[in-house]
Protein backbone atom coordinates (compact mmCIF):
# COMPACT_ATOMS: atom_id res chain seq x y z
CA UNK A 1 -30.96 49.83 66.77
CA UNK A 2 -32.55 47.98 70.11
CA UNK A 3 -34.64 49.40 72.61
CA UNK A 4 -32.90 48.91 76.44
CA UNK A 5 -35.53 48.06 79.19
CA UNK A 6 -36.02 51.95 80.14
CA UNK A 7 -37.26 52.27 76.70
CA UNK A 8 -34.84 54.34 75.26
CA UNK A 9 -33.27 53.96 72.26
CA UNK A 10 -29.84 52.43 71.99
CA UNK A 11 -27.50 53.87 69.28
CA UNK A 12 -28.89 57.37 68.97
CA UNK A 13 -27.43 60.69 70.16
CA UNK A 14 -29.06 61.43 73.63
CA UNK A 15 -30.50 64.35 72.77
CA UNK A 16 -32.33 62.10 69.68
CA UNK A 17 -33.36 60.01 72.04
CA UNK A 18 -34.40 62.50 74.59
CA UNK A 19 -36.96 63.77 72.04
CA UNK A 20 -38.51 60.50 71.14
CA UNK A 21 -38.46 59.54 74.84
CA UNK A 22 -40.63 62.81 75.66
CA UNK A 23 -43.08 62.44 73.13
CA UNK A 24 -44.57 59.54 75.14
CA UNK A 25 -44.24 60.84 78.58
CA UNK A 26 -46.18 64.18 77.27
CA UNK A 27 -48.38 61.52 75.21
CA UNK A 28 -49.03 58.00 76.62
CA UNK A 29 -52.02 57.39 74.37
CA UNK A 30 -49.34 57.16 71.58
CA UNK A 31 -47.27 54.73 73.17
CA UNK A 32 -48.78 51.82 70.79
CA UNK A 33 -47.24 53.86 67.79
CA UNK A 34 -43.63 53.88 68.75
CA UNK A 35 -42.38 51.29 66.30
CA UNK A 36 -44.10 53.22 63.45
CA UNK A 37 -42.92 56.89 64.51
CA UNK A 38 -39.01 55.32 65.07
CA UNK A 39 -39.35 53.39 61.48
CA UNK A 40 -40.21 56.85 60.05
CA UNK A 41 -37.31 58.35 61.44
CA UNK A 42 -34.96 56.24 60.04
CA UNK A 43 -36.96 56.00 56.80
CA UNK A 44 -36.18 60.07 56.53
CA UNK A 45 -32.68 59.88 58.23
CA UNK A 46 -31.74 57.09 55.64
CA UNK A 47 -33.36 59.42 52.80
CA UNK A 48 -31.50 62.88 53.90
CA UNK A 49 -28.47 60.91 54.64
CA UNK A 50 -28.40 59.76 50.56
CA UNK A 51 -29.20 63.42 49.34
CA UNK A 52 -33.24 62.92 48.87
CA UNK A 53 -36.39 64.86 50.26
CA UNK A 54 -39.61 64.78 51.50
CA UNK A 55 -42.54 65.51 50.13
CA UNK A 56 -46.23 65.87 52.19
CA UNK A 57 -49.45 65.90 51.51
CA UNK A 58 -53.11 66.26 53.21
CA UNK A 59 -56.44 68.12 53.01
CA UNK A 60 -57.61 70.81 55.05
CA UNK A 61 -56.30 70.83 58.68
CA UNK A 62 -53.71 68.06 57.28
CA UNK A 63 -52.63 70.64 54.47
CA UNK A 64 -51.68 73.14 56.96
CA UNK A 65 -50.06 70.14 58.77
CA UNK A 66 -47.88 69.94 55.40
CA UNK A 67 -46.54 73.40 55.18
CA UNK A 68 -46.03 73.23 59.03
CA UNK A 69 -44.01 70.40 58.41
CA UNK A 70 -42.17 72.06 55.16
CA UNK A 71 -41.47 75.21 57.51
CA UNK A 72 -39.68 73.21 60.33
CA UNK A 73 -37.51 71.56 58.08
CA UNK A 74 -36.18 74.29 55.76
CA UNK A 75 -34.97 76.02 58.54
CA UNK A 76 -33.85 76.50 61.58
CA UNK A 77 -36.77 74.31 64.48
CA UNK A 78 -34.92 74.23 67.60
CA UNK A 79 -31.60 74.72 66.56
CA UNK A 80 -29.63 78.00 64.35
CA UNK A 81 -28.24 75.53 61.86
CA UNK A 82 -25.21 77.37 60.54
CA UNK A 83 -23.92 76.64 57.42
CA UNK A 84 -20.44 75.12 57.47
CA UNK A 85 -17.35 76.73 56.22
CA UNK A 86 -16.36 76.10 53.06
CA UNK A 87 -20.19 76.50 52.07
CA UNK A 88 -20.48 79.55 53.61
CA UNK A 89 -17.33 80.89 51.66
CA UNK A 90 -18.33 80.38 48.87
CA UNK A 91 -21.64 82.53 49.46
CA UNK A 92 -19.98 85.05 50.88
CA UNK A 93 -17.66 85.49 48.00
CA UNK A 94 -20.17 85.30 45.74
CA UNK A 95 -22.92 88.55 47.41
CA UNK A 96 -19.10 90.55 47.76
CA UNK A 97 -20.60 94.19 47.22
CA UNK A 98 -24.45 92.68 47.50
CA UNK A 99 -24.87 91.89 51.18
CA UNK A 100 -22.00 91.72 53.92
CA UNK A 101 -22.03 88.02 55.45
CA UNK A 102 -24.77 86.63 53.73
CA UNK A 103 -24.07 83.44 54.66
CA UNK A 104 -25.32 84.13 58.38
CA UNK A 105 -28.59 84.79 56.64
CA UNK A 106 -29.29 81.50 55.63
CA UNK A 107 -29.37 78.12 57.80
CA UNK A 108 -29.31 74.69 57.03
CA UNK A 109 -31.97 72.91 55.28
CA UNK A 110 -33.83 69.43 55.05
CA UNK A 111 -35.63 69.45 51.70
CA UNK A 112 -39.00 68.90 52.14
CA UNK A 113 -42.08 70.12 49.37
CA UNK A 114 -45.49 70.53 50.14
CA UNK A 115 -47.65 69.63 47.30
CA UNK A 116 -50.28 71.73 48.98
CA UNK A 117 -48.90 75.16 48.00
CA UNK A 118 -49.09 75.37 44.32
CA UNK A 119 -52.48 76.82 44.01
CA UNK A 120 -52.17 77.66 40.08
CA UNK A 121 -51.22 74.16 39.16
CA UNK A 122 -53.19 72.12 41.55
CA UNK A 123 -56.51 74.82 40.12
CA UNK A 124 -55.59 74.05 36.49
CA UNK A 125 -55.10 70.21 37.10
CA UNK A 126 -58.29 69.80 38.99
CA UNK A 127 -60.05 71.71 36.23
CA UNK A 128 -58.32 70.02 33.68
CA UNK A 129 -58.08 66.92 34.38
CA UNK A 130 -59.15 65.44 37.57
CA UNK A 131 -58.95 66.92 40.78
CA UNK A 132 -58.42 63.34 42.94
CA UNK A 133 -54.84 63.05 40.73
CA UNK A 134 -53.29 66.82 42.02
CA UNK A 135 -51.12 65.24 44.51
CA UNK A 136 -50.03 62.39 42.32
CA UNK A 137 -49.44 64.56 39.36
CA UNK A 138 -46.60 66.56 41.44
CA UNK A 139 -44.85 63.25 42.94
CA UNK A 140 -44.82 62.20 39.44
CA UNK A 141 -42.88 65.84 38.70
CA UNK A 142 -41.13 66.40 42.30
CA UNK A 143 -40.55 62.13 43.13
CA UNK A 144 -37.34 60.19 42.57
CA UNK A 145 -36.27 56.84 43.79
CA UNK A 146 -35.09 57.39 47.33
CA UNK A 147 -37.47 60.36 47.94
CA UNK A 148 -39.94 59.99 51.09
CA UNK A 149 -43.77 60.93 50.71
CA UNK A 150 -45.73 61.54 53.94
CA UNK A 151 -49.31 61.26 53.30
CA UNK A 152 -51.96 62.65 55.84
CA UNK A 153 -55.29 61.56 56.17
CA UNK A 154 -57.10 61.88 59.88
CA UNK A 155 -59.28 58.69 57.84
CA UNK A 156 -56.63 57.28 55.56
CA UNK A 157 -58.97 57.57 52.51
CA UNK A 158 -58.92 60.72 50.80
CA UNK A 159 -58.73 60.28 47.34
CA UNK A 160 -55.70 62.51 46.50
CA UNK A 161 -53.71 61.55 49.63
CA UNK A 162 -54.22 57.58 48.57
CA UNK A 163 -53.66 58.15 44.79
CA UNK A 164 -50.66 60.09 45.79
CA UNK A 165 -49.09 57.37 48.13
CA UNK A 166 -50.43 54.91 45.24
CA UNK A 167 -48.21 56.57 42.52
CA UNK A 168 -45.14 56.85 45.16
CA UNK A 169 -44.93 53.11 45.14
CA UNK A 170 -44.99 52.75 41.68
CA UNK A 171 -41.87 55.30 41.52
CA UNK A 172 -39.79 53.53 44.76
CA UNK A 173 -41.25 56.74 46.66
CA UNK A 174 -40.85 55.62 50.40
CA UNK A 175 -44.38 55.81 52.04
CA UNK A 176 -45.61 57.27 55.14
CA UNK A 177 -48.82 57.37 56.01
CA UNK A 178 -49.90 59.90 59.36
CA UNK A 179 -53.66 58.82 59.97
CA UNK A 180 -56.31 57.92 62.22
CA UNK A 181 -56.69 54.64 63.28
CA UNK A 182 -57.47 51.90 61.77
CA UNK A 183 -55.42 53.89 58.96
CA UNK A 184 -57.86 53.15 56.07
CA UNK A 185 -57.02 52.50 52.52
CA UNK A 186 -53.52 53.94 53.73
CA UNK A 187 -53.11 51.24 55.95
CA UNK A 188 -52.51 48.31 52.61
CA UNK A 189 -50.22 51.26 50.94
CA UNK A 190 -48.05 52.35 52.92
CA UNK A 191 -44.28 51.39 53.92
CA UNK A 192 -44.81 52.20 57.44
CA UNK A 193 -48.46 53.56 59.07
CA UNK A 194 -48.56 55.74 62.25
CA UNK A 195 -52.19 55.64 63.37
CA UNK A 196 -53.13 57.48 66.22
CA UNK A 197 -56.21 56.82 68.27
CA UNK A 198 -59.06 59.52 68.42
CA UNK A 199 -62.94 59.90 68.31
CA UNK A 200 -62.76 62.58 65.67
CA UNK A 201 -60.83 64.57 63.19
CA UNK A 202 -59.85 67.28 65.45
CA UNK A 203 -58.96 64.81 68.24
CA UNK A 204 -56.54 62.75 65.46
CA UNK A 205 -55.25 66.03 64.36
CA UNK A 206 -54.52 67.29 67.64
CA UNK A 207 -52.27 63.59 68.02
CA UNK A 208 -50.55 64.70 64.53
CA UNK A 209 -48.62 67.61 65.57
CA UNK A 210 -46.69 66.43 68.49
CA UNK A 211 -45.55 62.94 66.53
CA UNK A 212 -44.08 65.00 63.09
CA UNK A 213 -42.88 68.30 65.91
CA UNK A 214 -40.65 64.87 67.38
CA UNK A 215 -39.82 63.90 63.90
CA UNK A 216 -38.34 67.19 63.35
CA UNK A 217 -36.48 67.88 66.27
CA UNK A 218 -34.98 64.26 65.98
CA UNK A 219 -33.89 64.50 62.89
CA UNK A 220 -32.81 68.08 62.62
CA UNK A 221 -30.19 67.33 65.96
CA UNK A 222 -29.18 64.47 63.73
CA UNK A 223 -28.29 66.29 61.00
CA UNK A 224 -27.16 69.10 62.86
């Protein structure tokens, strides 16, 4: 896929490209990260499209980044995402007598795990082993070849982000890494960087949401 001179992309649906085309006008500063944010769309298209997820990680601000993530994917963002026929069928037969149309109940998903959520395992493995290995530890037990990790870091090097994306490699884990610039220890892991300018954390957060919002949207009118 080519970029034409307007600088939209060729080979998408329009309203695919109508996202990723926004995010700049709304954002200019992140104009110098639109290779990275279009290589991590087709890193996650290319991973959905083969029947994989995504798993995310991050610290504080970044770990609510994760489940905000998580939450636009596993259901509906922008769009209702009905479940198709046959699928839905077979639900419905299945709650006959439980629930009447179940099936418009649920919506369509994008797997995606944040490794931020499991407070009783990531307490015991800290305390039992080593707190900087809690996010490595679960893409060793969630990770398969094909899978996507998205590691956030406003600084690139926290300790559990980088052993996380570190042990990701070592399991053909695709590597994203969502940080501030110049990316950090990140920056020599990762399979493709997006590193966003700012003075401080709260300005690089700030940059975070609208890139993985865009994400979202574009892939969730792909898929659906």
């Amino acid at each position: 896929m080519t970029e034409n001179d307007s600088g939209s992309l060729v080979g998408l649906k329009n309203s695919v490209k109508e996202h990723f085309d926004r995010l700049f006008k709304r954002y200019p500063q992140l104009s110098g990260q639109r290779d990275g944010i279009f290589a991590a769309y087709n890193t996650l298209t290319a991973a959905y499209k083969n029947g994989h997820k995504l798993l995310v990680c991050g610290n504080g601000g970044s770990a609510a980044d994760a489940d905000h993530i998580v939450g636009e994917l596993m259901k509906g963002f922008n769009k209702k995402r009905t479940l198709d026929t046959e699928t839905a069928t077979r639900i419905d037969n299945c709650f006959k007598g439980y629930i009447d149309h179940a099936s418009r109940l649920l919506q369509g998903v994008l797997p995606a795990i944040a490794l931020t959520q499991h407070t009783a395992l990531s307490t015991a493995f800290s305390n039992d082993v080593r707190g900087d290995m809690v996010f490595a530890q679960q893409v060793y037990g969630y990770g398969c070849k094909g899978d996507v990790l998205l590691a956030i870091s406003t600084s690139g090097n926290a300790g559990n982000v980088v052993n996380a994306a570190v042990l990701a490699r070592a399991l053909d884990v695709a590597v994203i890494g969502l940080t501030g610039q110049p990316g950090g220890k990140l920056a020599d892991i990762c399979d493709t960087l997006i590193a966003v300018p700012g003075s401080s954390t709260a300005e690089i957060q700030e940059l975070h949401l609208p890139i993985y919002h865009t994400l979202c949207a574009m892939l969730e009118d792909t898929f659906f």
